[in-house]
PDB file of N, CA and C in Angstrom:
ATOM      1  N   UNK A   1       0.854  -1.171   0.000  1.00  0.00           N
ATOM      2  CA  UNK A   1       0.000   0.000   0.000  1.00  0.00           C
ATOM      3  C   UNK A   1       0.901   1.235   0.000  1.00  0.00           C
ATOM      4  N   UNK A   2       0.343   1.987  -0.850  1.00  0.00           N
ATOM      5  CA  UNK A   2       1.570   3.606  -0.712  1.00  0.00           C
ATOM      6  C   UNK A   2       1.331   4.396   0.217  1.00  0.00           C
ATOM      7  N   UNK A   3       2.176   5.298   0.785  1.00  0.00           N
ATOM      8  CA  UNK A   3       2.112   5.880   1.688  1.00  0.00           C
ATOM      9  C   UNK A   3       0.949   6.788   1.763  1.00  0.00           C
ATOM     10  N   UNK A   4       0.194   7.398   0.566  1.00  0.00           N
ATOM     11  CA  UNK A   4      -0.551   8.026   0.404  1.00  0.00           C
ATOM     12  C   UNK A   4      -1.779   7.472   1.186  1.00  0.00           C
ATOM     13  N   UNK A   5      -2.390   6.067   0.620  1.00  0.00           N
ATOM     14  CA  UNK A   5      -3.156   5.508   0.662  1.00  0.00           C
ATOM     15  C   UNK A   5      -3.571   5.129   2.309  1.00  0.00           C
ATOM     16  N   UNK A   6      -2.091   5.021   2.452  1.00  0.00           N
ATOM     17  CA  UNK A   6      -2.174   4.852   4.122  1.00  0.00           C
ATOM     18  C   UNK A   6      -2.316   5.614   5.136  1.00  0.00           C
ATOM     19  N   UNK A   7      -1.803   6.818   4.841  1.00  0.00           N
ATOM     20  CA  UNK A   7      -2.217   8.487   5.534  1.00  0.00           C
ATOM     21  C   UNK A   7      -3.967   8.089   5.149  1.00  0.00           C
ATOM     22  N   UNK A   8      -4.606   8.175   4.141  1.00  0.00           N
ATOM     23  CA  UNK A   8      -5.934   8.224   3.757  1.00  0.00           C
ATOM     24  C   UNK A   8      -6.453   7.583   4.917  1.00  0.00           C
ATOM     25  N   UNK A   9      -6.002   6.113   4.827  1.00  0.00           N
ATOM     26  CA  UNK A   9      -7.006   4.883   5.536  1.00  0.00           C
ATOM     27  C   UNK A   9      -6.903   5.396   7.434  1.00  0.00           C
ATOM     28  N   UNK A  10      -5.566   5.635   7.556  1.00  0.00           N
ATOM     29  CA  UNK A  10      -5.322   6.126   9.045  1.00  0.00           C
ATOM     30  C   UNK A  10      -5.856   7.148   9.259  1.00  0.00           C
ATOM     31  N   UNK A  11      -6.182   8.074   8.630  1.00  0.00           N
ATOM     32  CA  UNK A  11      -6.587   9.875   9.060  1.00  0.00           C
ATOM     33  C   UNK A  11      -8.341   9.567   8.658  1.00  0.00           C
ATOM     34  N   UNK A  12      -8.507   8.686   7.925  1.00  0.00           N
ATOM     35  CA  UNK A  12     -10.211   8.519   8.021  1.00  0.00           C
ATOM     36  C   UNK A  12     -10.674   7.537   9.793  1.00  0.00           C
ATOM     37  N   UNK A  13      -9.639   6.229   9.946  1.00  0.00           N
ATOM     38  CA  UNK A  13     -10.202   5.922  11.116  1.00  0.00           C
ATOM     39  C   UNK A  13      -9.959   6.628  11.996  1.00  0.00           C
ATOM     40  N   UNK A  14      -8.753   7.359  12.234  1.00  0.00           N
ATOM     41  CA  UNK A  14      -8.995   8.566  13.600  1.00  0.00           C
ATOM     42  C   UNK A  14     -10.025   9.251  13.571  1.00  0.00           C
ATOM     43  N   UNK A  15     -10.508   9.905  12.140  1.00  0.00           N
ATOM     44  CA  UNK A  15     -11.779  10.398  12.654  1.00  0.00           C
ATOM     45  C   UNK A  15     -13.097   9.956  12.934  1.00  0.00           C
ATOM     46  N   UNK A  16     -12.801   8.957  12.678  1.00  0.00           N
ATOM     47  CA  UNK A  16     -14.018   7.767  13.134  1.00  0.00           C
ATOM     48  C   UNK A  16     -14.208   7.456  14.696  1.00  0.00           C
ATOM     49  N   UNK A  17     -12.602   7.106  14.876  1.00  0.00           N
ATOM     50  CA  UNK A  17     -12.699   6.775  16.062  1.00  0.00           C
ATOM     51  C   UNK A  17     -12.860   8.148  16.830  1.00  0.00           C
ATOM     52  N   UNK A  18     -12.252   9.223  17.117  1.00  0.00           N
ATOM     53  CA  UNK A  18     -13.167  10.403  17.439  1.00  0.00           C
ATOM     54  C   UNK A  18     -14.562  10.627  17.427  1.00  0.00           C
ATOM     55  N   UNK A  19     -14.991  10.540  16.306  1.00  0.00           N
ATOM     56  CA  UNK A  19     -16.564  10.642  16.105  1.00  0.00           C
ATOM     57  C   UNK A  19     -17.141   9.613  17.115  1.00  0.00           C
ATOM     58  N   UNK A  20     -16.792   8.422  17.193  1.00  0.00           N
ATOM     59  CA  UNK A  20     -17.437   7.639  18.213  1.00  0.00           C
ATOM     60  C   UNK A  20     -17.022   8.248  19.693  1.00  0.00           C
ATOM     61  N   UNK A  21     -15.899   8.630  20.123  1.00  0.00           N
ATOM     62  CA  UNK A  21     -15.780   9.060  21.379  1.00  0.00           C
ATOM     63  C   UNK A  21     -16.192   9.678  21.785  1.00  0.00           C
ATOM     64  N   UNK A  22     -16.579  11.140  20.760  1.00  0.00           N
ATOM     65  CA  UNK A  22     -17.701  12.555  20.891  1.00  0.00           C
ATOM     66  C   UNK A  22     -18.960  11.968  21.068  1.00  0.00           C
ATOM     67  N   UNK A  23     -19.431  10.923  20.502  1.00  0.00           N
ATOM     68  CA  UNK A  23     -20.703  10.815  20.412  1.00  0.00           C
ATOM     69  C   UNK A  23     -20.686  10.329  21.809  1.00  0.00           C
ATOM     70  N   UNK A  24     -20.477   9.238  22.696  1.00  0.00           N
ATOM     71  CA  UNK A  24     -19.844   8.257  23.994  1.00  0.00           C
ATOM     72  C   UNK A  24     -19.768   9.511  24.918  1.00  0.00           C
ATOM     73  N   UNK A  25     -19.502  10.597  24.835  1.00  0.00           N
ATOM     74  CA  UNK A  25     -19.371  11.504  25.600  1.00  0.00           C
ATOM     75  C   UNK A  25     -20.474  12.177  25.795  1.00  0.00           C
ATOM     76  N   UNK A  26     -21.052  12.766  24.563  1.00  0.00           N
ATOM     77  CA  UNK A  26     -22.252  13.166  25.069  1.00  0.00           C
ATOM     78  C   UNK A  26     -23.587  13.087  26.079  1.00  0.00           C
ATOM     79  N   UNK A  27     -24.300  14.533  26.374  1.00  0.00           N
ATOM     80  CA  UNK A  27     -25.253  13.396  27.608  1.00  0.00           C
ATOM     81  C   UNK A  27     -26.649  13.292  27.158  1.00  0.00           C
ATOM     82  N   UNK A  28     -26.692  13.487  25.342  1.00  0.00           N
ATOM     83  CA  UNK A  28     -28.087  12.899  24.888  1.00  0.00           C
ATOM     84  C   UNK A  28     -27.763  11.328  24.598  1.00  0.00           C
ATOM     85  N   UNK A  29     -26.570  10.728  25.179  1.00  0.00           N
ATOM     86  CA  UNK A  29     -26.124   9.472  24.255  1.00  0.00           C
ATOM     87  C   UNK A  29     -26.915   8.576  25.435  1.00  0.00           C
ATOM     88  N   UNK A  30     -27.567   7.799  25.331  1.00  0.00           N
ATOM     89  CA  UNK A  30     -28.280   6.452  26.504  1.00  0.00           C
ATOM     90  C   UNK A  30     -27.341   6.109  26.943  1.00  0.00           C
ATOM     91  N   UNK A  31     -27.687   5.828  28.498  1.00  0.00           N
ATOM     92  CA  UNK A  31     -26.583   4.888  29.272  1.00  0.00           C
ATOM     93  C   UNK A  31     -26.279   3.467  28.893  1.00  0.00           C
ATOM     94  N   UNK A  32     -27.544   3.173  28.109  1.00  0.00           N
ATOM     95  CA  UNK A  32     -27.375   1.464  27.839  1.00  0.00           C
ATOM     96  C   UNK A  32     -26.273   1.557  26.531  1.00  0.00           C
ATOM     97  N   UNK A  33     -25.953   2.237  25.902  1.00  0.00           N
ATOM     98  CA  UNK A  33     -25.295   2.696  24.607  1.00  0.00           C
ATOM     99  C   UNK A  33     -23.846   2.879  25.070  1.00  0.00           C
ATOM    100  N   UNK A  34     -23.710   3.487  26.439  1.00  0.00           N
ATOM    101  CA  UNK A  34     -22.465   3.824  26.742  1.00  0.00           C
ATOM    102  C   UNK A  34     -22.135   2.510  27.510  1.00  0.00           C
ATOM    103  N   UNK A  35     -22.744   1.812  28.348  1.00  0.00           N
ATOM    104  CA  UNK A  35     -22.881   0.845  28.870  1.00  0.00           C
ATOM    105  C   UNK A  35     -22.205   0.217  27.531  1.00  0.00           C
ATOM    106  N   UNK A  36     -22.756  -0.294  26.724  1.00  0.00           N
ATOM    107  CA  UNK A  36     -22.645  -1.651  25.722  1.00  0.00           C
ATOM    108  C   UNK A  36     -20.931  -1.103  25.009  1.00  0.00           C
ATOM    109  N   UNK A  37     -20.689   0.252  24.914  1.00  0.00           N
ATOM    110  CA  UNK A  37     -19.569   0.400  24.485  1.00  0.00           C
ATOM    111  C   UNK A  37     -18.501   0.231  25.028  1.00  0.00           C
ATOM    112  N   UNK A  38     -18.430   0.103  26.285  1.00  0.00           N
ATOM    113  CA  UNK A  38     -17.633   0.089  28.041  1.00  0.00           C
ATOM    114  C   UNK A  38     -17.397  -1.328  27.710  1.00  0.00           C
ATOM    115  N   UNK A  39     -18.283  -2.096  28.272  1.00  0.00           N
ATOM    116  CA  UNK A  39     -18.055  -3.747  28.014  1.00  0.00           C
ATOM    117  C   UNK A  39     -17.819  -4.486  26.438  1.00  0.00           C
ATOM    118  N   UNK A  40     -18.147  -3.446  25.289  1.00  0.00           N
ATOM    119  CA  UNK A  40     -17.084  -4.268  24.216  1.00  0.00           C
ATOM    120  C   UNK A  40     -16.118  -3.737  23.814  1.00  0.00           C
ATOM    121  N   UNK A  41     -15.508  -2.240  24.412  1.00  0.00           N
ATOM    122  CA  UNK A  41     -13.794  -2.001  24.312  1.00  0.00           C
ATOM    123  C   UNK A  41     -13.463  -3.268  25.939  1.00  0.00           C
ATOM    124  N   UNK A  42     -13.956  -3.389  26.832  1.00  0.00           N
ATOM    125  CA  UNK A  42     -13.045  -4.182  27.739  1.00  0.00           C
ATOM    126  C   UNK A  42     -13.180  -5.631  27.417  1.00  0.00           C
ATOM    127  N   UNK A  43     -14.171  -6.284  26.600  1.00  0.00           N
ATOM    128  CA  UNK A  43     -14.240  -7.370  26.128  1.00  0.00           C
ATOM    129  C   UNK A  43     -12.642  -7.363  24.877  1.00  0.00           C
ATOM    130  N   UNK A  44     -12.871  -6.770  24.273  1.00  0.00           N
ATOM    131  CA  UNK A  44     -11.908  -6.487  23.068  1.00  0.00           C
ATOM    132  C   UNK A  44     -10.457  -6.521  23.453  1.00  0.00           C
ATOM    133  N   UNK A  45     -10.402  -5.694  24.548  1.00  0.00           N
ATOM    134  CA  UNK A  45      -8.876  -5.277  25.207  1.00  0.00           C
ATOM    135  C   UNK A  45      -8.568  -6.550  26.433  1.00  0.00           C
ATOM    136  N   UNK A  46      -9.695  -7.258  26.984  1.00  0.00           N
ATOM    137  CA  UNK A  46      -9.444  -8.725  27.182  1.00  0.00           C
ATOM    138  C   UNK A  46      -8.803  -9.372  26.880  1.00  0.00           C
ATOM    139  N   UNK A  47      -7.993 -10.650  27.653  1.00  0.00           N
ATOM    140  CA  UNK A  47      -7.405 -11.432  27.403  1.00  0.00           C
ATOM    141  C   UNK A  47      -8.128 -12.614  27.412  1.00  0.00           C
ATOM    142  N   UNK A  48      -9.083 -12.481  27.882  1.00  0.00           N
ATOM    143  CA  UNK A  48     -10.213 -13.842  28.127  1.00  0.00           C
ATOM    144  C   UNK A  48     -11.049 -13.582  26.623  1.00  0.00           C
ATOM    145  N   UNK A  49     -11.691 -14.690  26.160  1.00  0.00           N
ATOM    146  CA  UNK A  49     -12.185 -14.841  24.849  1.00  0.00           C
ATOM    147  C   UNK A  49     -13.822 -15.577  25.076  1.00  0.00           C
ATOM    148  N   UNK A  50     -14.274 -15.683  24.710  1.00  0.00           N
ATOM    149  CA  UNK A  50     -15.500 -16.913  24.520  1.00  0.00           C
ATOM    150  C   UNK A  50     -14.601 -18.144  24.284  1.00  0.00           C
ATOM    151  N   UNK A  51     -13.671 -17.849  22.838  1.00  0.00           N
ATOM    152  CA  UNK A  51     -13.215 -19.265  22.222  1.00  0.00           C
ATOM    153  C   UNK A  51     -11.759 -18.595  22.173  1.00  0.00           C
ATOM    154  N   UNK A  52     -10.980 -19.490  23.307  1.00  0.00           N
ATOM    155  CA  UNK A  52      -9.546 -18.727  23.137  1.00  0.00           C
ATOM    156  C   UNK A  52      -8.324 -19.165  21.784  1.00  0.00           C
ATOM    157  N   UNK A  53      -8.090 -17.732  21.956  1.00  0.00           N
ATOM    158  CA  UNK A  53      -7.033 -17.622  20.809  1.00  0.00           C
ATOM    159  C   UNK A  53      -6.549 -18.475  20.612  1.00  0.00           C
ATOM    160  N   UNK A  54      -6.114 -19.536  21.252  1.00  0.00           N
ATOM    161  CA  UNK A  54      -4.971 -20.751  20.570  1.00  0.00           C
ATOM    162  C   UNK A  54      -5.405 -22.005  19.507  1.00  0.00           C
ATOM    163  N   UNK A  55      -6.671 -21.405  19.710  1.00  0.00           N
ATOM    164  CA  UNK A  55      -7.551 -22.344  18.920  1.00  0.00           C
ATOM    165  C   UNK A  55      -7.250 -21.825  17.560  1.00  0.00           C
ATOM    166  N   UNK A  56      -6.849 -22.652  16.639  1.00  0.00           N
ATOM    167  CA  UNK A  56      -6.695 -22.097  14.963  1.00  0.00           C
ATOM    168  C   UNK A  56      -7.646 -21.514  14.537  1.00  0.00           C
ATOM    169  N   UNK A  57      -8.232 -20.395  14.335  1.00  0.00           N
ATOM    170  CA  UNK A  57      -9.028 -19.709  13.186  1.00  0.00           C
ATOM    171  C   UNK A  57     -10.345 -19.858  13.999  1.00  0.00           C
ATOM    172  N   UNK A  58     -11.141 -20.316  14.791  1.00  0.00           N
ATOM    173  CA  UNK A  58     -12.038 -20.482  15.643  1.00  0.00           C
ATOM    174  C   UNK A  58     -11.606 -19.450  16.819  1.00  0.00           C
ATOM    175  N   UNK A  59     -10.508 -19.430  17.154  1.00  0.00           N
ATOM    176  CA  UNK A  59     -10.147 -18.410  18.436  1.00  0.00           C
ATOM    177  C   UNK A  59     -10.061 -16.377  17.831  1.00  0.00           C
ATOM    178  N   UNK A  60     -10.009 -16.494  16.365  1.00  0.00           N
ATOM    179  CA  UNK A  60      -9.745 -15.153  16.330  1.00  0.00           C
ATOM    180  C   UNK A  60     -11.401 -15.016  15.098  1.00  0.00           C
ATOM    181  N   UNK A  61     -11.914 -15.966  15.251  1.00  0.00           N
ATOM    182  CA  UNK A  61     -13.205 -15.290  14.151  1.00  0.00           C
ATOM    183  C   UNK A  61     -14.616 -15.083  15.613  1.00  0.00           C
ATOM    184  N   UNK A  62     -14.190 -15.646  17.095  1.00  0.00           N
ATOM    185  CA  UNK A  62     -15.515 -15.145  17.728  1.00  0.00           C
ATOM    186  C   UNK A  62     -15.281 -12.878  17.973  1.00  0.00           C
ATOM    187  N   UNK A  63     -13.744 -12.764  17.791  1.00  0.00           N
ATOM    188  CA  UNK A  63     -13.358 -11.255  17.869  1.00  0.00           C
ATOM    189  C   UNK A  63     -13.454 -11.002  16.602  1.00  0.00           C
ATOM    190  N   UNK A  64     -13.976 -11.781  15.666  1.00  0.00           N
ATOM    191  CA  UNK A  64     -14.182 -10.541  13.800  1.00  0.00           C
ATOM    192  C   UNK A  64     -16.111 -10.816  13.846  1.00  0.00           C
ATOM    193  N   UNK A  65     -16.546 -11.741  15.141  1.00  0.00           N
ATOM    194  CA  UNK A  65     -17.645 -11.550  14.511  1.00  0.00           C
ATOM    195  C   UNK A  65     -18.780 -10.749  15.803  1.00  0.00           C
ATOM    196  N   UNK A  66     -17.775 -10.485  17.237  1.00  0.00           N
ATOM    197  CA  UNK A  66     -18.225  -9.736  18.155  1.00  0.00           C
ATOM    198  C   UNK A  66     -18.051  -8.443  17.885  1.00  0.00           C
ATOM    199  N   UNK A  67     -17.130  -7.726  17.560  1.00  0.00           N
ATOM    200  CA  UNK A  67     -16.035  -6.255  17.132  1.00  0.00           C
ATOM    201  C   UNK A  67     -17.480  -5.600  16.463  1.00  0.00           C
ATOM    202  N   UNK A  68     -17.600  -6.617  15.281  1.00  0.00           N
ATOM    203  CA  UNK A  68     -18.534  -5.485  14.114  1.00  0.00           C
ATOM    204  C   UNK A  68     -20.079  -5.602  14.663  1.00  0.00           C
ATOM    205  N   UNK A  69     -20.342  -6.772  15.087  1.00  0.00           N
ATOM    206  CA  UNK A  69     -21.816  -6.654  15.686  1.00  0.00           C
ATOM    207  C   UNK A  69     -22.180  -5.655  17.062  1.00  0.00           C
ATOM    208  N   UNK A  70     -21.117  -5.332  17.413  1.00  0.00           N
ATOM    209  CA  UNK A  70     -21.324  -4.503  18.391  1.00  0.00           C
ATOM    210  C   UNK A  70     -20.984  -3.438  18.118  1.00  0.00           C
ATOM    211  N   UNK A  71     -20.149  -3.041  17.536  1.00  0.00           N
ATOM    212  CA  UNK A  71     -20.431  -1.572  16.912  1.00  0.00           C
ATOM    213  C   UNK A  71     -21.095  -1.321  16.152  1.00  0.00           C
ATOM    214  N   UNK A  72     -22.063  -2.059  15.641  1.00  0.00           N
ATOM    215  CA  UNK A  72     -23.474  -1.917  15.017  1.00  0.00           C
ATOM    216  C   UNK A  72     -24.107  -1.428  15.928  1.00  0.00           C
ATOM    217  N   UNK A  73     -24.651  -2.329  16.907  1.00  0.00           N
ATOM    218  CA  UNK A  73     -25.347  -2.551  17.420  1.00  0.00           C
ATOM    219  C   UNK A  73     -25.243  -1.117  18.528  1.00  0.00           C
ATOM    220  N   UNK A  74     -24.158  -0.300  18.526  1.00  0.00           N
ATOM    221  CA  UNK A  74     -24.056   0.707  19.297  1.00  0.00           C
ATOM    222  C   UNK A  74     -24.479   2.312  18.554  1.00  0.00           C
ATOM    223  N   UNK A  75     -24.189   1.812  17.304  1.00  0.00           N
ATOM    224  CA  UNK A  75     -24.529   2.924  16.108  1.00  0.00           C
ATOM    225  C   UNK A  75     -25.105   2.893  15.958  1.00  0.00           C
ATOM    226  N   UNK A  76     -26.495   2.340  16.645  1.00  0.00           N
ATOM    227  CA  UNK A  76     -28.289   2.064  16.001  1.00  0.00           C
ATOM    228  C   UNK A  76     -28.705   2.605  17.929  1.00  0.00           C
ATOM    229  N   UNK A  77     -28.070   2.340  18.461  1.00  0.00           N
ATOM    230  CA  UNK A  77     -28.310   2.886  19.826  1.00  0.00           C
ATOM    231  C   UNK A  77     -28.006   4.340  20.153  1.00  0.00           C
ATOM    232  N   UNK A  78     -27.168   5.271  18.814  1.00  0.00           N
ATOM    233  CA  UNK A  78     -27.292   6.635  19.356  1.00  0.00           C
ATOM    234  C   UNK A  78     -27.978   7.132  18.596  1.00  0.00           C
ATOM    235  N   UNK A  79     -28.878   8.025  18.980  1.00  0.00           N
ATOM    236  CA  UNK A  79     -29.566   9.118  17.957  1.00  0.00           C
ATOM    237  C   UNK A  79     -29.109   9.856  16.866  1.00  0.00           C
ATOM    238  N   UNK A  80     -29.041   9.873  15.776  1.00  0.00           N
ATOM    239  CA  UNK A  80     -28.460  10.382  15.086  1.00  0.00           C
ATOM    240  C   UNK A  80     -28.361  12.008  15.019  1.00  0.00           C
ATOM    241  N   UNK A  81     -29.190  12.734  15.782  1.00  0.00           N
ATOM    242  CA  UNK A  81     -28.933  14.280  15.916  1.00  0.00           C
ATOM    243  C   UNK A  81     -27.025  13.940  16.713  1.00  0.00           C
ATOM    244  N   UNK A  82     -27.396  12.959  17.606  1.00  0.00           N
ATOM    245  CA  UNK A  82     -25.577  12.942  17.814  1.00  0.00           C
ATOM    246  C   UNK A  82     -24.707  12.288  17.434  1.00  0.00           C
ATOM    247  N   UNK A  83     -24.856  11.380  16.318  1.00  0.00           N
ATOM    248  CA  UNK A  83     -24.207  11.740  15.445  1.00  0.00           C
ATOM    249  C   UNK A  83     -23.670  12.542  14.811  1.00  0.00           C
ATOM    250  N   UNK A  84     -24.263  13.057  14.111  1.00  0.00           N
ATOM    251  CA  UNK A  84     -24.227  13.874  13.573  1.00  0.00           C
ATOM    252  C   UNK A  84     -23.693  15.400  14.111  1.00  0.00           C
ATOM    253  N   UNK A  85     -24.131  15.748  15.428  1.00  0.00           N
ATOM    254  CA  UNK A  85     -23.244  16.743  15.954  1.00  0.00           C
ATOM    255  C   UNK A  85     -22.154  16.187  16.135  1.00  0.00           C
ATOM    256  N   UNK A  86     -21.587  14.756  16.650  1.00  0.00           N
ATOM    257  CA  UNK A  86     -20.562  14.255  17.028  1.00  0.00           C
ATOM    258  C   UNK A  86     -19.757  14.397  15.205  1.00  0.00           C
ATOM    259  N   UNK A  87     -20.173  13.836  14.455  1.00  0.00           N
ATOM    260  CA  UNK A  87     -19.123  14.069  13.473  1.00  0.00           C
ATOM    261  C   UNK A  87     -19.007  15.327  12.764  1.00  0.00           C
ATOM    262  N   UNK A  88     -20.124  16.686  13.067  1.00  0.00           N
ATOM    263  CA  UNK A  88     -19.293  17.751  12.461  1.00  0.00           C
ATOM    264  C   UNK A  88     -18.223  18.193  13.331  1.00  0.00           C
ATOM    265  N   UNK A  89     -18.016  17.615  14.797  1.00  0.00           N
ATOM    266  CA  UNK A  89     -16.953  18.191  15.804  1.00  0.00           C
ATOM    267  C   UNK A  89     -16.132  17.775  15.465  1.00  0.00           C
ATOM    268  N   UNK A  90     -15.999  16.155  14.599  1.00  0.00           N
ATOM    269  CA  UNK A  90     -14.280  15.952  14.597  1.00  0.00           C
ATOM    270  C   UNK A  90     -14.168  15.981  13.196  1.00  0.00           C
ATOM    271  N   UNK A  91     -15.011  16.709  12.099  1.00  0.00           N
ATOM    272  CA  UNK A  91     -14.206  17.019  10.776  1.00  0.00           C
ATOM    273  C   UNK A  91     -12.964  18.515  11.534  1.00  0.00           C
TER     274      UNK A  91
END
């Protein structure tokens, strides 16, 4: 990948990941929303698994298929007015 491409891909998820933190911060955001985001960054940053890592390809697909369902599942839990304020703060 060229360096270009990679500034691109890195400077779009920082602002992603910003945009989610602004939004996590806010106090129109539900507690159950901030709640569910709390327990799947400490699930994530865990060393404990459902199906542990040493297991071939079974230990690292229950973290490709928890990661995205829950940050779904957290992006349907904020209102989008904050969204949306949350991502004009971190353009």
């Amino acid at each position: 990948m060229s360096n270009f491409r990679r500034s691109n891909v890195l400077g779009l998820l920082s602002k992603q990941v910003d945009t989610f933190k602004r939004a996590m911060e806010d106090p129109r955001t539900p507690r159950s929303a901030k709640i569910l985001g709390v327990a799947l960054l400490a699930y994530l940053a865990s060393p404990i698994d459902l199906i542990p890592d040493f297991i071939p390809v079974l230990g690292q697909i229950d973290d490709l298929i928890i990661a995205p369902v829950g940050l779904y599942a957290l992006y349907r839990m904020i209102p989008r007015e904050v969204w949306n304020d949350a991502k004009a703060k971190a353009a």
